[in-house]
C-alpha atoms as a PDB file:
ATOM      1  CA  UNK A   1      61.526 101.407 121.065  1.00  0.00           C
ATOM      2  CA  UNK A   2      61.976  99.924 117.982  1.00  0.00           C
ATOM      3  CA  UNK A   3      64.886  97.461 116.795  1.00  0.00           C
ATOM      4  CA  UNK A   4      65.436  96.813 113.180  1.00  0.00           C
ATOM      5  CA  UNK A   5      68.829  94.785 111.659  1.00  0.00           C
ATOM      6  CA  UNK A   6      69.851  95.608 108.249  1.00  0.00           C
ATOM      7  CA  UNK A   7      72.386  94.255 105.286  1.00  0.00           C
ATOM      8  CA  UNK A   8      74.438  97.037 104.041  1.00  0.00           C
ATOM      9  CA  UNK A   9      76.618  95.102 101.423  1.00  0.00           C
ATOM     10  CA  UNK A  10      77.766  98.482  99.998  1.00  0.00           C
ATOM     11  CA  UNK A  11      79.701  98.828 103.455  1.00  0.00           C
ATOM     12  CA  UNK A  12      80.052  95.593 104.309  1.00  0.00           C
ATOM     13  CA  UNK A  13      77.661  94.825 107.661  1.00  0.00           C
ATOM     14  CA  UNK A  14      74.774  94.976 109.199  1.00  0.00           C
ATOM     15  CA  UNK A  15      73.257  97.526 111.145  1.00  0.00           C
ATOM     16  CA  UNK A  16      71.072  97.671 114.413  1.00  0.00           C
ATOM     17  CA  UNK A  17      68.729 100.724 114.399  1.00  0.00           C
ATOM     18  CA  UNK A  18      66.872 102.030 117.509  1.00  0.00           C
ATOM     19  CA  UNK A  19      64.146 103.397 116.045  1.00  0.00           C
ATOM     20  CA  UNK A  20      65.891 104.430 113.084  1.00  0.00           C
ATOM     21  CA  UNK A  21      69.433 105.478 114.316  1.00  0.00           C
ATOM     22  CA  UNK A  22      72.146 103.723 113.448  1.00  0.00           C
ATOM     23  CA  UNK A  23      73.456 102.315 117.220  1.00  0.00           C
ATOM     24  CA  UNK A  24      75.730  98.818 116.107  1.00  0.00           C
ATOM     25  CA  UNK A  25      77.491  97.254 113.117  1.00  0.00           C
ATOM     26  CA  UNK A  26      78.326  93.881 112.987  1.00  0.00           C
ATOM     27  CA  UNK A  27      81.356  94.194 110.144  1.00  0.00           C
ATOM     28  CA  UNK A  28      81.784  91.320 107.377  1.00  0.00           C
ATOM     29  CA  UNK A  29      84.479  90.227 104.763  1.00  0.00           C
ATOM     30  CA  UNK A  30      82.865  88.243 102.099  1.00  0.00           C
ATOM     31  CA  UNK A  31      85.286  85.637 100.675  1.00  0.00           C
ATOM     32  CA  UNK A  32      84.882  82.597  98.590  1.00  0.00           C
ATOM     33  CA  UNK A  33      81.999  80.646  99.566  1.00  0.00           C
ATOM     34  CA  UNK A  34      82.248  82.684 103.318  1.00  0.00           C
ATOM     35  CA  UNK A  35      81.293  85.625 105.116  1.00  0.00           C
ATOM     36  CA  UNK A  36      83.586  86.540 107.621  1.00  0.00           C
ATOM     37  CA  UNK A  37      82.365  88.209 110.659  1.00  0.00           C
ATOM     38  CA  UNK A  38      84.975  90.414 111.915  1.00  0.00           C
ATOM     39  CA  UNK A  39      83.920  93.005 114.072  1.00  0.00           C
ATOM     40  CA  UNK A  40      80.526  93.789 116.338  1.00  0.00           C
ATOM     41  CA  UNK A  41      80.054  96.904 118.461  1.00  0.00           C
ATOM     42  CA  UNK A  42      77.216  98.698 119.783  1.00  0.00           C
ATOM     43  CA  UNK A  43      77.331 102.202 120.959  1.00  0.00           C
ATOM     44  CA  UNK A  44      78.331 102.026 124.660  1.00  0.00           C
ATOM     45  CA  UNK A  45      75.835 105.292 125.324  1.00  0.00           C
ATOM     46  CA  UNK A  46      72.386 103.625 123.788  1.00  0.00           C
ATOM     47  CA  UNK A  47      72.791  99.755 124.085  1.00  0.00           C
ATOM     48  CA  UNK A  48      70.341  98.165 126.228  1.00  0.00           C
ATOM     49  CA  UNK A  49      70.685  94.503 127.104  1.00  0.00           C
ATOM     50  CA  UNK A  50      70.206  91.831 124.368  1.00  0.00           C
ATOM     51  CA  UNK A  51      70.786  94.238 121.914  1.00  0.00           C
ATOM     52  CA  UNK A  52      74.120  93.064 120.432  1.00  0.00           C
ATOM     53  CA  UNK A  53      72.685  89.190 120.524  1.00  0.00           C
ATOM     54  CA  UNK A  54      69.881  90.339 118.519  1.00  0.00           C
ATOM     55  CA  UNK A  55      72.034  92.487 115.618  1.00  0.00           C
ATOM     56  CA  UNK A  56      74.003  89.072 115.522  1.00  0.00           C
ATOM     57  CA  UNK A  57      70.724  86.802 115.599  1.00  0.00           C
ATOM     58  CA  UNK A  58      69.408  88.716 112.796  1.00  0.00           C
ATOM     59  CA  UNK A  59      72.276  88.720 110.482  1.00  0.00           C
ATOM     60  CA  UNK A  60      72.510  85.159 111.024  1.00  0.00           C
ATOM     61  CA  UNK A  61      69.217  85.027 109.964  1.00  0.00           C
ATOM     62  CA  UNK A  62      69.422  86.758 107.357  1.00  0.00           C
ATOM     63  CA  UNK A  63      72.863  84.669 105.916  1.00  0.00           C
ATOM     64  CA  UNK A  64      70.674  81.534 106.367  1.00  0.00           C
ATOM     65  CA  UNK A  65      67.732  83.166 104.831  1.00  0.00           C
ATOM     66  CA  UNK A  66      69.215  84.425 101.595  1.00  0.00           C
ATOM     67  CA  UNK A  67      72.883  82.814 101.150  1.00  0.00           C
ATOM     68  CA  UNK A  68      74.496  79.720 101.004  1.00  0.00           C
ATOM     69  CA  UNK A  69      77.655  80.943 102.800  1.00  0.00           C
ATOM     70  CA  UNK A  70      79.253  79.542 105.611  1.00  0.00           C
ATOM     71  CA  UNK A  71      79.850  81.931 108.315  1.00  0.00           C
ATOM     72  CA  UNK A  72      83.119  82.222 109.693  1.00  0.00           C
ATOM     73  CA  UNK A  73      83.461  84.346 113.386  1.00  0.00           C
ATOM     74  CA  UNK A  74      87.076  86.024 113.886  1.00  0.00           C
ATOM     75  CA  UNK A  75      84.388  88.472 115.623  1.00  0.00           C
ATOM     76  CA  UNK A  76      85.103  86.993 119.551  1.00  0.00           C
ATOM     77  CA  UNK A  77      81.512  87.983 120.339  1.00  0.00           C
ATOM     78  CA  UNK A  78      79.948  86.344 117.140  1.00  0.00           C
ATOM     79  CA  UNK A  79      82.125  83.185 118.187  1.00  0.00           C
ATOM     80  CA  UNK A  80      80.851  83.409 121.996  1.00  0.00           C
ATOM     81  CA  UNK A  81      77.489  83.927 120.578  1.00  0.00           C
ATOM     82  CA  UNK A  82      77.844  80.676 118.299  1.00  0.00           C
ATOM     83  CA  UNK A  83      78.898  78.474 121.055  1.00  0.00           C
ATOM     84  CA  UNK A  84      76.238  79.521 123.352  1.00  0.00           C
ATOM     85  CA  UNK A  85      73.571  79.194 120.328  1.00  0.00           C
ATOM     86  CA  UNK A  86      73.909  75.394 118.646  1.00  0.00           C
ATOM     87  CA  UNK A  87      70.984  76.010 116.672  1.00  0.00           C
ATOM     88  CA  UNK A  88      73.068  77.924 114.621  1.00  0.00           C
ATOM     89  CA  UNK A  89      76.485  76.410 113.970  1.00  0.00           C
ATOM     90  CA  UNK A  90      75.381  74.378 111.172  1.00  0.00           C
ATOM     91  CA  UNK A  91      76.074  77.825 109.743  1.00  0.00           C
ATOM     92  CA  UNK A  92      79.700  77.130 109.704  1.00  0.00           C
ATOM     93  CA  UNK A  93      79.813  73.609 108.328  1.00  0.00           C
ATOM     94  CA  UNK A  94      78.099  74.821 105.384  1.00  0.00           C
END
């Protein structure tokens, strides 16, 4: 099995592919100096454990990576996932 986590700024999130299927989205907004995480799902049929912390790992990643945007989670898994990951809220203080 292979997971891969890809920006998709024409739609606005990234995915998480299982071996090239699309299987999760975690949906932004971008606005101002923010992106806005508003929605994560992954589908109920083909998730395996870990595999929504890892779509949300990456595109963390990837924000810090390639962005100076603070990330903002109205996404209640992207906020649980903040507060049980401090090495990554200095994301939102940006």
């Amino acid at each position: 099995m292979s997971l891969t986590v890809v920006n998709q700024p024409e739609s606005s999130r990234y995915a998480l592919l299982k071996d090239g299927e699309q299987i999760g989205v975690a949906e932004y907004d971008l606005r101002d100096d923010a992106i806005v995480f508003t929605h994560t799902v992954v589908d109920e049929a083909k998730r395996e454990k870990g595999m929504a912390s890892t779509l949300v790992q990456e595109a963390l990643d990837d924000v810090r990576a390639n962005t100076e945007l603070r990330v903002v989670a109205t996404c209640p898994y992207v906020r649980h996932w903040l507060r049980e990951h401090p090495e990554y809220q200095d994301l939102q203080a940006r």
